[in-house]
PDB file of N, CA and C in Angstrom:
ATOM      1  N   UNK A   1       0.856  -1.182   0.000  1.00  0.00           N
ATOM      2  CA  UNK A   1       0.000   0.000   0.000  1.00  0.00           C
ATOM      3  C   UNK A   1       0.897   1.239   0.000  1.00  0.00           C
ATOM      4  N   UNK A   2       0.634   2.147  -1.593  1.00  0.00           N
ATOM      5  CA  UNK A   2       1.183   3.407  -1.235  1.00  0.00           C
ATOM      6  C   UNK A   2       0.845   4.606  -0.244  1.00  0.00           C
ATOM      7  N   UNK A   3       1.220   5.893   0.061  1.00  0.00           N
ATOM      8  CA  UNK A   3       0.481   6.784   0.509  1.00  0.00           C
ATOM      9  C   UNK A   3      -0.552   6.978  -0.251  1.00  0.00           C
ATOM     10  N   UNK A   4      -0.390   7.121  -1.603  1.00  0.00           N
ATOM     11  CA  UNK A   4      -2.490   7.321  -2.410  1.00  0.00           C
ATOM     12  C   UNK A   4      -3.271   6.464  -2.239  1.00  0.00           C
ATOM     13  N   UNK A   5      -2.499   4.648  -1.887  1.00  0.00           N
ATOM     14  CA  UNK A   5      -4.034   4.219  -1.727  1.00  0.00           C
ATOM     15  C   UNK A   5      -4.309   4.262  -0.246  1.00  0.00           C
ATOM     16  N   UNK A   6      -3.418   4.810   0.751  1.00  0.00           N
ATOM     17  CA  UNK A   6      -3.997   5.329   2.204  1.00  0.00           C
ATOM     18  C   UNK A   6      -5.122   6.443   1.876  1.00  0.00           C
ATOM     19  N   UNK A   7      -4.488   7.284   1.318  1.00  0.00           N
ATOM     20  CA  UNK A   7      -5.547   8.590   1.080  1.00  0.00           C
ATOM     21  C   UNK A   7      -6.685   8.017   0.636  1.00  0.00           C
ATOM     22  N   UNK A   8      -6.282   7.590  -0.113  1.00  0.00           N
ATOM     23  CA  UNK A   8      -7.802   7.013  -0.992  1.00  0.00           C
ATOM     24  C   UNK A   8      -9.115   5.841  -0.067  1.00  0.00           C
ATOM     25  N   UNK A   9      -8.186   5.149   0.470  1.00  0.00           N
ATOM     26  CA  UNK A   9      -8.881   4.422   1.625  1.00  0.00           C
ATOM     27  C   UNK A   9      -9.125   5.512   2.723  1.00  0.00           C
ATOM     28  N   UNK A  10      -8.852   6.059   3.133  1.00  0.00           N
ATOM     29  CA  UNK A  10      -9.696   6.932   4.049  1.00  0.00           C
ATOM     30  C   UNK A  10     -10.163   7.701   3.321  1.00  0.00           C
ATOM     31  N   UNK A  11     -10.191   8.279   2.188  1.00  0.00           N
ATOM     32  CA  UNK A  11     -11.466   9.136   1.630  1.00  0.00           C
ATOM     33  C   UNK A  11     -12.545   8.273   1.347  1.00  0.00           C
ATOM     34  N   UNK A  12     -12.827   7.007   1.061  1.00  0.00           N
ATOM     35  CA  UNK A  12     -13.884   6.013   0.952  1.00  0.00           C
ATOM     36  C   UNK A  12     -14.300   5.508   2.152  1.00  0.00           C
ATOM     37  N   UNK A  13     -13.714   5.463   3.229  1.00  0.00           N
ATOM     38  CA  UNK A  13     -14.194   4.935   4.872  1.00  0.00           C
ATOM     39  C   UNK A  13     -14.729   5.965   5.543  1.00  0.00           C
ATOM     40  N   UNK A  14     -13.767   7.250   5.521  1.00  0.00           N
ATOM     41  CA  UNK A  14     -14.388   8.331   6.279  1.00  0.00           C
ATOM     42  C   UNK A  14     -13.928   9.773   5.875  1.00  0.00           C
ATOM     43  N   UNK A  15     -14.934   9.985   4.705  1.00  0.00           N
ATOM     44  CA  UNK A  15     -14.559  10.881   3.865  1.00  0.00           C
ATOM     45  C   UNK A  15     -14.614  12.196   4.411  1.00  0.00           C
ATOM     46  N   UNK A  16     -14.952  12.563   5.337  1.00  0.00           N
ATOM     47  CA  UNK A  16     -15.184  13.986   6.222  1.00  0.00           C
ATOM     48  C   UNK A  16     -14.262  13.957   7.408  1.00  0.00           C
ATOM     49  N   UNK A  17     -13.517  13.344   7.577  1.00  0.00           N
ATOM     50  CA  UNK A  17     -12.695  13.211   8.717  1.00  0.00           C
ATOM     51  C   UNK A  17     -11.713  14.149   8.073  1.00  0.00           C
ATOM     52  N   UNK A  18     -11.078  15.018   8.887  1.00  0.00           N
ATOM     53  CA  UNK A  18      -9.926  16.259   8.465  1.00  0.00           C
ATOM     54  C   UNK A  18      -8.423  15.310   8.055  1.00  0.00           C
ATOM     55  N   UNK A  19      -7.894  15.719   7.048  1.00  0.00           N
ATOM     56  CA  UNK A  19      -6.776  15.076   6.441  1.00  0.00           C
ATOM     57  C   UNK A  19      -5.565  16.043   6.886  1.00  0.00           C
ATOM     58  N   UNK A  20      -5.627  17.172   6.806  1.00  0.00           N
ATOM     59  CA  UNK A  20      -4.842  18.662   6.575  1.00  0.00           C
ATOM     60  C   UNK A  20      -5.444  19.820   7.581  1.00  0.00           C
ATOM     61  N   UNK A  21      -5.475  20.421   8.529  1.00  0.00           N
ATOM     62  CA  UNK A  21      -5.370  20.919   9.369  1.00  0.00           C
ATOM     63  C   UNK A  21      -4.543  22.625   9.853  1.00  0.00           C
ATOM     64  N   UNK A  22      -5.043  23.759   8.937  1.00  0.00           N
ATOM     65  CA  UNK A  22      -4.242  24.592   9.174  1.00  0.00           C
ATOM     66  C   UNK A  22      -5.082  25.390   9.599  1.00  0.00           C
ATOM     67  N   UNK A  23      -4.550  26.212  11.350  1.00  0.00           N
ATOM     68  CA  UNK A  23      -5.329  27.173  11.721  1.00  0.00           C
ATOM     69  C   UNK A  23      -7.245  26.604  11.860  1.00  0.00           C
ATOM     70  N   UNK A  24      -7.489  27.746  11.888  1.00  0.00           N
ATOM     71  CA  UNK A  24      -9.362  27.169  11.547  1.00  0.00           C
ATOM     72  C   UNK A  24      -9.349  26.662   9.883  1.00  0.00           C
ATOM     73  N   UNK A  25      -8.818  26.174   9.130  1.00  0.00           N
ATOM     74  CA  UNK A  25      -9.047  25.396   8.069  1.00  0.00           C
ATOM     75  C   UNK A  25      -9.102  24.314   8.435  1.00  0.00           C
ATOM     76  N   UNK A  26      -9.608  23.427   7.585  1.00  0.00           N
ATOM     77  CA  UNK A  26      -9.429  22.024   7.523  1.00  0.00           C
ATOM     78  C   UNK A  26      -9.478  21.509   5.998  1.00  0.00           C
ATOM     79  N   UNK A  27      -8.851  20.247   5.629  1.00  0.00           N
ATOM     80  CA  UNK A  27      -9.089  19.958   4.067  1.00  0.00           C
ATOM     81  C   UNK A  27      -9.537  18.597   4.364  1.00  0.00           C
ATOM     82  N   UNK A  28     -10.851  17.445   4.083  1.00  0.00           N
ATOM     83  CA  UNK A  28     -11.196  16.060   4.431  1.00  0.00           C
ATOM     84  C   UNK A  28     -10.489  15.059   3.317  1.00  0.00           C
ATOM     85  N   UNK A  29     -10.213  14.264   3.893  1.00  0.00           N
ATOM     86  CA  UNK A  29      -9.610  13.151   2.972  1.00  0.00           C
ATOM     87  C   UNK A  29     -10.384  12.967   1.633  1.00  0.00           C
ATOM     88  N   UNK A  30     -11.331  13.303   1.881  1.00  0.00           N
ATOM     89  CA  UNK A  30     -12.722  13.217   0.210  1.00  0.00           C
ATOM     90  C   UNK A  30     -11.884  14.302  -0.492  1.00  0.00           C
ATOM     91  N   UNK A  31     -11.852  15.370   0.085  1.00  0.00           N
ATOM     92  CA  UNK A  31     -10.884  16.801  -0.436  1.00  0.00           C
ATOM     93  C   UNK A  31      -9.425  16.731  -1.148  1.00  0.00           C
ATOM     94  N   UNK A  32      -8.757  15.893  -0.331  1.00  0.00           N
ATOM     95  CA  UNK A  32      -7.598  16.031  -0.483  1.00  0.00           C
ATOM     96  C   UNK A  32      -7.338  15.233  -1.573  1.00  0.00           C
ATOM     97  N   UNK A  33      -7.936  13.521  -1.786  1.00  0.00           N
ATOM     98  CA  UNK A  33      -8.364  12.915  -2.962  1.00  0.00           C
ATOM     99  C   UNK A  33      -8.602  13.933  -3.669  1.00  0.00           C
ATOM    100  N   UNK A  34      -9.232  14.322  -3.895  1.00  0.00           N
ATOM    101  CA  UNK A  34      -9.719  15.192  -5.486  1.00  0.00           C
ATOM    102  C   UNK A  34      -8.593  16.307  -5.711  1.00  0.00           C
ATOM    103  N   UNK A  35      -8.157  16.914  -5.023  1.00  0.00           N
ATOM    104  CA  UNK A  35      -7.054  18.483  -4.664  1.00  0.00           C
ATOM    105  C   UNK A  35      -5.718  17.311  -5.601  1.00  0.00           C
ATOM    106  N   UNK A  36      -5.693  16.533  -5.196  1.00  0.00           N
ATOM    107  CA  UNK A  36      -4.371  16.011  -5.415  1.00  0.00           C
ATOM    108  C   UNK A  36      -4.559  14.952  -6.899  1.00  0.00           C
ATOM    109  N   UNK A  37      -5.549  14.813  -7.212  1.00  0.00           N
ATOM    110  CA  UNK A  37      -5.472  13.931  -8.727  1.00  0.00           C
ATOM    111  C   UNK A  37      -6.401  15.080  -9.586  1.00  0.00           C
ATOM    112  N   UNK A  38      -6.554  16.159  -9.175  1.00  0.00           N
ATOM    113  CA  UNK A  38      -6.976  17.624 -10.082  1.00  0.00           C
ATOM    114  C   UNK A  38      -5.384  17.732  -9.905  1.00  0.00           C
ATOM    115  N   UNK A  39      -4.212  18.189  -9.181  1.00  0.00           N
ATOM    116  CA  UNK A  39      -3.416  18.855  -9.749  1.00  0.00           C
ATOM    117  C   UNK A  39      -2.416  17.666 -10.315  1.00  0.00           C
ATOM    118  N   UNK A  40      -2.286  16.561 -10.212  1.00  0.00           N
ATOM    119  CA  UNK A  40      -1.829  15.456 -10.888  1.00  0.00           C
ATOM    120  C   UNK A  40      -2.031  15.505 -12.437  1.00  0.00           C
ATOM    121  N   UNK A  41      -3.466  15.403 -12.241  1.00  0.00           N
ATOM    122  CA  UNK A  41      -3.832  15.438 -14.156  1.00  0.00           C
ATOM    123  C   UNK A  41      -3.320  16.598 -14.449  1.00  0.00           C
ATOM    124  N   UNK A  42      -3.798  17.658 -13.844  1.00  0.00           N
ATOM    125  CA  UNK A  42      -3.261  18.802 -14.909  1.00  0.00           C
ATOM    126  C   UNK A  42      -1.677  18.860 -15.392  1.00  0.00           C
ATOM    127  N   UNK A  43      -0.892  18.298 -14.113  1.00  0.00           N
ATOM    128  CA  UNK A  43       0.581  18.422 -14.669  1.00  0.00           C
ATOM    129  C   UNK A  43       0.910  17.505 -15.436  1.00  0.00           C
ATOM    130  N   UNK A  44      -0.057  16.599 -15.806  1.00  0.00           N
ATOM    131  CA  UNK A  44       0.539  15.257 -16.500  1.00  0.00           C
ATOM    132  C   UNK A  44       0.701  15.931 -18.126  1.00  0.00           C
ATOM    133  N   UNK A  45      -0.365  17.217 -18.343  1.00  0.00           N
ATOM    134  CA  UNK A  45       0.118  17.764 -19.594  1.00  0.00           C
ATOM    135  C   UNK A  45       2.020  18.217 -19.470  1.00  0.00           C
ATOM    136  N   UNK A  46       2.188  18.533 -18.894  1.00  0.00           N
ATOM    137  CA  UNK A  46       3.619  19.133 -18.929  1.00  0.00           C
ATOM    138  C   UNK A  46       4.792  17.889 -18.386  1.00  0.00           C
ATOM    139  N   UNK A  47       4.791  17.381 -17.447  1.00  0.00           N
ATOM    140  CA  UNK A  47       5.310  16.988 -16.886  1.00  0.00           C
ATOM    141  C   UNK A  47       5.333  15.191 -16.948  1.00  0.00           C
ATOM    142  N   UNK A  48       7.002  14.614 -16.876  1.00  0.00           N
ATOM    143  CA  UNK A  48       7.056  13.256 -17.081  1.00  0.00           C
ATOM    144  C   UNK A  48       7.237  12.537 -16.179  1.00  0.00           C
ATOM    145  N   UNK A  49       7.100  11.308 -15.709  1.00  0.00           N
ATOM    146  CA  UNK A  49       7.783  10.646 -14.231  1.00  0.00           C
ATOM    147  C   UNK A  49       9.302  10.888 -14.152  1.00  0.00           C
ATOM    148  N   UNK A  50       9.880  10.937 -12.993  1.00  0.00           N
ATOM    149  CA  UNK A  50      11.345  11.102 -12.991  1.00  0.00           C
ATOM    150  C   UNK A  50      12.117  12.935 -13.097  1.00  0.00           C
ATOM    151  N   UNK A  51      11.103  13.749 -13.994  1.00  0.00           N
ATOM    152  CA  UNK A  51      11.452  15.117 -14.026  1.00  0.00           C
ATOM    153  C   UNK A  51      11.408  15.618 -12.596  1.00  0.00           C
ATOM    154  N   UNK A  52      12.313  17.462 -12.632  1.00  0.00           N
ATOM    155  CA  UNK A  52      12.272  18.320 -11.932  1.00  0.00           C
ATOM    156  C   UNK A  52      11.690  19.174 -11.604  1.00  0.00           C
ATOM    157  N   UNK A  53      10.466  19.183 -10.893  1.00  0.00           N
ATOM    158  CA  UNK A  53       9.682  20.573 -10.646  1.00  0.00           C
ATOM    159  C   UNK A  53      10.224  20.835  -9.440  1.00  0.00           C
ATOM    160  N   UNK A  54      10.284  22.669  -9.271  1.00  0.00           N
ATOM    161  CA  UNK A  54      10.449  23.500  -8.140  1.00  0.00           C
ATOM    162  C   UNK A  54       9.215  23.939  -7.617  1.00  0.00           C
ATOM    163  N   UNK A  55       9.111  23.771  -6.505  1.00  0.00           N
ATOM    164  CA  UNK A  55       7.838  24.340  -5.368  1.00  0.00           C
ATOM    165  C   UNK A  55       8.019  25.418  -4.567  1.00  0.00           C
ATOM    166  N   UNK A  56       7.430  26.601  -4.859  1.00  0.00           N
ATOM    167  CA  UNK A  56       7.941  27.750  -4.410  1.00  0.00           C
ATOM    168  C   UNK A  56       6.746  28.105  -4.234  1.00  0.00           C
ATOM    169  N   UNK A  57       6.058  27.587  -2.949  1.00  0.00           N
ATOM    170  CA  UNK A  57       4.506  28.168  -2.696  1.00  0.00           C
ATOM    171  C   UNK A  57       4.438  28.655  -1.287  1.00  0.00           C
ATOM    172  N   UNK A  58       4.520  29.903  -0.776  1.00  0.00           N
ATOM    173  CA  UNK A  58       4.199  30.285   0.694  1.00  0.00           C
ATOM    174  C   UNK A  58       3.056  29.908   1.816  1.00  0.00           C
ATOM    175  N   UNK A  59       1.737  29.274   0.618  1.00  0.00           N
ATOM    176  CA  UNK A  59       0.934  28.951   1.570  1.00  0.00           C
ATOM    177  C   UNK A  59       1.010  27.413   2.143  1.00  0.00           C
ATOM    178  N   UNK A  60       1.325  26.796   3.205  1.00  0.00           N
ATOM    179  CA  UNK A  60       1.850  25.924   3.263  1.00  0.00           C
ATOM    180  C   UNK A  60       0.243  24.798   2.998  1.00  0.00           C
ATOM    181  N   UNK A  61      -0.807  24.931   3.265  1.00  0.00           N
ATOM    182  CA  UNK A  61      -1.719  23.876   2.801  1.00  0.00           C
ATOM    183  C   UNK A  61      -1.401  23.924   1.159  1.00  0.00           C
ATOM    184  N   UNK A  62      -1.538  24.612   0.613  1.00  0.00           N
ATOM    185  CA  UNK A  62      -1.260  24.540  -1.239  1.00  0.00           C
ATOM    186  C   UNK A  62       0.523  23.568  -1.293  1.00  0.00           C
ATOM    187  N   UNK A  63       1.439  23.897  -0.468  1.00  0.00           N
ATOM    188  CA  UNK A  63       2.624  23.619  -0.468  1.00  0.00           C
ATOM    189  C   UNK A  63       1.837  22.211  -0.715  1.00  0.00           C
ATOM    190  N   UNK A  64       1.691  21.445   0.196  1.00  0.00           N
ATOM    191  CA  UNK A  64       1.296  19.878   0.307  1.00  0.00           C
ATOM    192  C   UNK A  64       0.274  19.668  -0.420  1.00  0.00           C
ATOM    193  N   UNK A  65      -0.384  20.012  -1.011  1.00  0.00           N
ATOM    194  CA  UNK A  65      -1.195  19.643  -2.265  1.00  0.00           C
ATOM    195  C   UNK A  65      -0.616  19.843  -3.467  1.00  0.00           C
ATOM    196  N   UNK A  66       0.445  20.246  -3.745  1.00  0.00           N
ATOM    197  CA  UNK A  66       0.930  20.500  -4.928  1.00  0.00           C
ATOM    198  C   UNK A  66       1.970  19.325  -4.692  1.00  0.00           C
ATOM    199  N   UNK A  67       2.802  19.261  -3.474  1.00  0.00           N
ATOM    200  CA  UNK A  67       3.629  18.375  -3.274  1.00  0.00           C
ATOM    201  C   UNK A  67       3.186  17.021  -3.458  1.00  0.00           C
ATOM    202  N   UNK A  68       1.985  16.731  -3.128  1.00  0.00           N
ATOM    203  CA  UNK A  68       1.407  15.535  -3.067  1.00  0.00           C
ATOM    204  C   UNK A  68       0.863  15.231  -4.445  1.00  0.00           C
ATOM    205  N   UNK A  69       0.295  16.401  -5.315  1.00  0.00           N
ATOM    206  CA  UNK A  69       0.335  16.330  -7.112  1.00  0.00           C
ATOM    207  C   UNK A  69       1.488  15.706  -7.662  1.00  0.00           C
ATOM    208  N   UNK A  70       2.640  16.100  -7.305  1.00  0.00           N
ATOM    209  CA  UNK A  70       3.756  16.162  -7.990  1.00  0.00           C
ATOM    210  C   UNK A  70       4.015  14.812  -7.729  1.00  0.00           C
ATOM    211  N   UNK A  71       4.526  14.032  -6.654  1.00  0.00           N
ATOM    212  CA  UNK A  71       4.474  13.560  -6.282  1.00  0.00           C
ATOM    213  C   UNK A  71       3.727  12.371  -6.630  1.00  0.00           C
ATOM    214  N   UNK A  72       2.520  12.532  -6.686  1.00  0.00           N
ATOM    215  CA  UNK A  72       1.700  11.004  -7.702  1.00  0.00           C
ATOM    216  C   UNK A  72       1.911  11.202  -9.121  1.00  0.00           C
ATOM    217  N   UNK A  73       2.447  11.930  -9.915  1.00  0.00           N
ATOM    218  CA  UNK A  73       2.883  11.797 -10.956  1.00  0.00           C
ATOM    219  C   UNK A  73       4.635  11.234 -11.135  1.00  0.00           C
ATOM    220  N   UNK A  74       5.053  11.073 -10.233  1.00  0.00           N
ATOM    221  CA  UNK A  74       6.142  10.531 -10.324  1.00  0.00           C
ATOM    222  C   UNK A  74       7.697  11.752 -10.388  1.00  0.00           C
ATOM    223  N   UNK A  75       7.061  12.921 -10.580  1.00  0.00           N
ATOM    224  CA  UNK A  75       8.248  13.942 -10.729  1.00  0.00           C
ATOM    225  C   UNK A  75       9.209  13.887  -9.034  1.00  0.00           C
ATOM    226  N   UNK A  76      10.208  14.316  -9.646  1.00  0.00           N
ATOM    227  CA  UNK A  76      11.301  15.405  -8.606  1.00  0.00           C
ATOM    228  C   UNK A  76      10.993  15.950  -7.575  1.00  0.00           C
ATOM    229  N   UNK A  77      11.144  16.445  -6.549  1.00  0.00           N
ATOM    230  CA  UNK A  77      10.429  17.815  -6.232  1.00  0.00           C
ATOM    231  C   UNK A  77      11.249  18.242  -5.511  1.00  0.00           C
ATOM    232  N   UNK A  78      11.879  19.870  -5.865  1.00  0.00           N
ATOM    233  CA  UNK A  78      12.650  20.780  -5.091  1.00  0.00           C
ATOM    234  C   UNK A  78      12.149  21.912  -4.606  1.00  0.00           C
ATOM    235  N   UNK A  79      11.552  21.894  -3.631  1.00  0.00           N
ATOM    236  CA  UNK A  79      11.469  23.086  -2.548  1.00  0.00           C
ATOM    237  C   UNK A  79      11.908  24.300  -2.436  1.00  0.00           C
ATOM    238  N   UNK A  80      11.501  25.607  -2.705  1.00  0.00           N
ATOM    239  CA  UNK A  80      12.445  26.426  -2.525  1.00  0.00           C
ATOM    240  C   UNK A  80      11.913  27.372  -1.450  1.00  0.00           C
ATOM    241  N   UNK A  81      12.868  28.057  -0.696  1.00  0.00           N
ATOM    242  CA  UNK A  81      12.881  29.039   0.015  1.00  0.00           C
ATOM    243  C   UNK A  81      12.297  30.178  -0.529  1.00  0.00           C
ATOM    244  N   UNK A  82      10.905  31.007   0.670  1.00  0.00           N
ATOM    245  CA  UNK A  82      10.771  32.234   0.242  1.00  0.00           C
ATOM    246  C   UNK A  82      11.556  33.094  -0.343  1.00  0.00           C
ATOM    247  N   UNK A  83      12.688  33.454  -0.089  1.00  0.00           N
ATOM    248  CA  UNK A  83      13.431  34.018   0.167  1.00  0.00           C
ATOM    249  C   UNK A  83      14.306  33.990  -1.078  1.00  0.00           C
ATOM    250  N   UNK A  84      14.246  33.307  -1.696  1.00  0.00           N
ATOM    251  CA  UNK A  84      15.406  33.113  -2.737  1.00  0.00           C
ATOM    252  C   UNK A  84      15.189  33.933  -3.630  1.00  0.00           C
ATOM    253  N   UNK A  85      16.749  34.551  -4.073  1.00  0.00           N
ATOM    254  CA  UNK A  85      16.628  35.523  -5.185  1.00  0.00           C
ATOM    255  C   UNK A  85      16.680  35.067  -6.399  1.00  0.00           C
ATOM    256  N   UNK A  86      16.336  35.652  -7.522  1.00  0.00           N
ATOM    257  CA  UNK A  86      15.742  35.036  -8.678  1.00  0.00           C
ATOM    258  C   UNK A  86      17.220  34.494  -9.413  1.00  0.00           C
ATOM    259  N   UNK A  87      18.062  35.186  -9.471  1.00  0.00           N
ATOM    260  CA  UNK A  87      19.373  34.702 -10.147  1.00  0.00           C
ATOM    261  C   UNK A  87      19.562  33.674  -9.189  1.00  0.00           C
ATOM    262  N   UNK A  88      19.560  32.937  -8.457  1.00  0.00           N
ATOM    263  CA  UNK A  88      20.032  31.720  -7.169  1.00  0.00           C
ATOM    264  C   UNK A  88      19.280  30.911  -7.568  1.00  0.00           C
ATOM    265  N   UNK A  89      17.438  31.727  -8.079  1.00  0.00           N
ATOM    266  CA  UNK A  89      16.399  30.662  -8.480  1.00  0.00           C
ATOM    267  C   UNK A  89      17.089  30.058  -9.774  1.00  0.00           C
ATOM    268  N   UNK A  90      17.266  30.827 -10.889  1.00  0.00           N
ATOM    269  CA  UNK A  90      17.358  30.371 -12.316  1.00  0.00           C
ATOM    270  C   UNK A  90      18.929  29.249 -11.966  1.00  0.00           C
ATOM    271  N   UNK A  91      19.489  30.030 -10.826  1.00  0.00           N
ATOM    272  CA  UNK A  91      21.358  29.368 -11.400  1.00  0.00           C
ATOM    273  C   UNK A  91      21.192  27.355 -10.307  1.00  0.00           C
ATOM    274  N   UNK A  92      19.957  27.389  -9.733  1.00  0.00           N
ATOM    275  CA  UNK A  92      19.610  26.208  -9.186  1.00  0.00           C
ATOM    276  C   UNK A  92      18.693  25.702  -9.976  1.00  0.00           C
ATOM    277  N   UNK A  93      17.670  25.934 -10.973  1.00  0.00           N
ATOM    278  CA  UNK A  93      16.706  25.559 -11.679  1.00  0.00           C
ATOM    279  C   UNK A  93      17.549  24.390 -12.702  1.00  0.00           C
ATOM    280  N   UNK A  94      18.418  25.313 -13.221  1.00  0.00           N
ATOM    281  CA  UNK A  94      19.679  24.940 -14.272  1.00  0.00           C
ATOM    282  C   UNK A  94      20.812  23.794 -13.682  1.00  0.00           C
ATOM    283  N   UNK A  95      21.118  23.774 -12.428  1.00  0.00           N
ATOM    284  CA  UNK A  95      21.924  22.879 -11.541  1.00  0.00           C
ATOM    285  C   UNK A  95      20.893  21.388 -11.688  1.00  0.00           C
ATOM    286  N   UNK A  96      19.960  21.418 -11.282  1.00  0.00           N
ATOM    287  CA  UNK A  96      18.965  20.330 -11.000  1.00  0.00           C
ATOM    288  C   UNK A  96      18.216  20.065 -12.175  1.00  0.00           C
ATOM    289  N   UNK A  97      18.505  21.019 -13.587  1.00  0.00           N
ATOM    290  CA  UNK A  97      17.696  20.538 -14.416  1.00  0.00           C
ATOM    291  C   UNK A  97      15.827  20.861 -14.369  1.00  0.00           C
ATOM    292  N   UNK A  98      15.636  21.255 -13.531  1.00  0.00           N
ATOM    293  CA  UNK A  98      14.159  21.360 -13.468  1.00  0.00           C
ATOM    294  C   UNK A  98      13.538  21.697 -15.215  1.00  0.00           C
ATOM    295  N   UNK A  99      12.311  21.157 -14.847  1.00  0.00           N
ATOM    296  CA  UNK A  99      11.435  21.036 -15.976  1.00  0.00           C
ATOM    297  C   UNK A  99      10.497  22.447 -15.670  1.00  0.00           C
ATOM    298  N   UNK A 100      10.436  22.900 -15.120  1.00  0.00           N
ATOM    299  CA  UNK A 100       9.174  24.281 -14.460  1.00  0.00           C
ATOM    300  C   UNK A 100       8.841  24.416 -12.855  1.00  0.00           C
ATOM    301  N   UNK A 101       8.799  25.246 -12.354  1.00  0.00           N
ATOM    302  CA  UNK A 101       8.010  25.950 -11.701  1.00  0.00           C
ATOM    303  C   UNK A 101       6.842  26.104 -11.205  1.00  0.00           C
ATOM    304  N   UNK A 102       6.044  25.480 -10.002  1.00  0.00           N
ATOM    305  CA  UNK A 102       4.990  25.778  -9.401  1.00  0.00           C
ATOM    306  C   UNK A 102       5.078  26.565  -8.381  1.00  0.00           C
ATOM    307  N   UNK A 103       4.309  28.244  -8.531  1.00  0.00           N
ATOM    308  CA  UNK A 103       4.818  29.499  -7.621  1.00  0.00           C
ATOM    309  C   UNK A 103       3.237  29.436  -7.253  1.00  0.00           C
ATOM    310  N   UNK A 104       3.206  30.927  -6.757  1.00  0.00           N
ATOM    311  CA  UNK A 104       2.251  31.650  -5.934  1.00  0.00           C
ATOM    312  C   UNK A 104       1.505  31.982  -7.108  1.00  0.00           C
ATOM    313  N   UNK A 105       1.951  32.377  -8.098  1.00  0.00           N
ATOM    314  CA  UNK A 105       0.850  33.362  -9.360  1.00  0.00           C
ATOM    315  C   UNK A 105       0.635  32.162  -9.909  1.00  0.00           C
ATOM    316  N   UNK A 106       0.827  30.883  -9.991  1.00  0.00           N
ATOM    317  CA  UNK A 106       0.662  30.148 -11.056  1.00  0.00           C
ATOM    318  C   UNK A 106      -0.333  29.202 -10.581  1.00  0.00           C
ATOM    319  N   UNK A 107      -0.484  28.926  -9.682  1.00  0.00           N
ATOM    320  CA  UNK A 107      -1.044  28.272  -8.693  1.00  0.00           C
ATOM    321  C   UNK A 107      -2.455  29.277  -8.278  1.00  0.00           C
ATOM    322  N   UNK A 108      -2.735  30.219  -8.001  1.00  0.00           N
ATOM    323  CA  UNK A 108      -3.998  31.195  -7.951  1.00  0.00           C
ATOM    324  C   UNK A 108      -4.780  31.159  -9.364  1.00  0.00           C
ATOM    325  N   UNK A 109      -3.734  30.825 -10.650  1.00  0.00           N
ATOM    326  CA  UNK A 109      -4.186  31.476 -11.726  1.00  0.00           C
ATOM    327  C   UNK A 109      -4.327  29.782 -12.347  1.00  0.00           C
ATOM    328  N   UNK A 110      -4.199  29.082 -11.303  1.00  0.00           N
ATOM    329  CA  UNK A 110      -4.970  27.376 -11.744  1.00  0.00           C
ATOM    330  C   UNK A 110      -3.351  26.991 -13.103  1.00  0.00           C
ATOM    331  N   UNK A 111      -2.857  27.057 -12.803  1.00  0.00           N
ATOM    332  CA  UNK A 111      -1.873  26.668 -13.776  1.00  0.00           C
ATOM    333  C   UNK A 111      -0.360  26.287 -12.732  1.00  0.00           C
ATOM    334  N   UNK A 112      -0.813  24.713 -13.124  1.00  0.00           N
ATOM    335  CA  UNK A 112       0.421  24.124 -12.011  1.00  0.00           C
ATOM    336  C   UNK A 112       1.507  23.831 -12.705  1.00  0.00           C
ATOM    337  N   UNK A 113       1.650  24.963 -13.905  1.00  0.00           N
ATOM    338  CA  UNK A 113       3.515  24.250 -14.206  1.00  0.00           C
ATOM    339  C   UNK A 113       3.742  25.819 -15.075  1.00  0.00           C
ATOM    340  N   UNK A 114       4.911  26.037 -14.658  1.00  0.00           N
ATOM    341  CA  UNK A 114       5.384  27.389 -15.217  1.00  0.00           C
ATOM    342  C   UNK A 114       7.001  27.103 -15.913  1.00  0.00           C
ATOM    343  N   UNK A 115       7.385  27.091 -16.975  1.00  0.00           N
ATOM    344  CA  UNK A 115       8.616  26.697 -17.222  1.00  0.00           C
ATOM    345  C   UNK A 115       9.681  28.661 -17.523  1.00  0.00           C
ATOM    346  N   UNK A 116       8.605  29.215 -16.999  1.00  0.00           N
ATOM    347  CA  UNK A 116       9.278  30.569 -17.224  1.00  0.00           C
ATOM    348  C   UNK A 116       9.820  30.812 -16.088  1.00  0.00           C
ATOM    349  N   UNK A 117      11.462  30.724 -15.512  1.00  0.00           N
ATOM    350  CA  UNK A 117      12.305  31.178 -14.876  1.00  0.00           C
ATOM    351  C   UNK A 117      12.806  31.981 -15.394  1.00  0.00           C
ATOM    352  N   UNK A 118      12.726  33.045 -14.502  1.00  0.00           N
ATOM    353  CA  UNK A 118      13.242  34.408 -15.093  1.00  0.00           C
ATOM    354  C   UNK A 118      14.119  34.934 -13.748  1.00  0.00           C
ATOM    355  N   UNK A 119      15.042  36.156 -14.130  1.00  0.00           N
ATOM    356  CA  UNK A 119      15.746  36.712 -12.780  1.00  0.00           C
ATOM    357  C   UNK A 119      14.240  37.981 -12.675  1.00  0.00           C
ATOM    358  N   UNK A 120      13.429  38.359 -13.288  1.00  0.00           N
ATOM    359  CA  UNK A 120      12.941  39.295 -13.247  1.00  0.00           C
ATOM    360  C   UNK A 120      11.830  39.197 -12.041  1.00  0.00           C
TER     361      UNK A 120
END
């Protein structure tokens, strides 16, 4: 049994039970199932098993839903620091090879793969 078919077995046993837990949020295992094979499919347009995506998301519930996307598609996944400046971003993007980018604008604007690294 992987972690998806845990998820998946508790979204079919007890689909309202809280999975994710931030502050007064909550996300239910029924939720998190769907959050996580919605952003799966969508990256499966861009993205291959074995590739590099960077995760550069501040909100940390989106962090783990994107992580957990990425993740059942079989990609990479490198983490990055708020904080990082864009030349450090591009000159590590290029080190690791990454395939694109999942940020803050790309992710609001429903688009989980950005291959535009820029210093700008």
């Amino acid at each position: 049994m992987n972690l998806f078919d845990y998820i998946h077995s508790y979204a079919t046993r007890t689909p309202n039970h809280p999975a994710i837990m931030t502050g007064k949020e909550h996300i239910s295992y029924e939720q998190l199932e769907h959050y996580i094979n919605r952003a799966a499919n969508s990256m499966l347009i861009k993205y291959e098993p074995g590739e590099v995506v960077l995760l550069k998301l501040t909100d940390k519930k989106n962090f783990i839903l994107m992580f957990l996307g990425v993740l059942k598609i079989g990609c990479k996944i490198v983490p990055i620091p708020d904080d990082i400046m864009p030349q450090a971003l591009v000159k590590l993007s290029k080190r690791v090879n990454a395939q694109g980018i999942i940020s803050d604008k790309t992710f609001e604007e429903g688009i989980f793969y950005d291959t535009r690294i820029s210093t700008q």
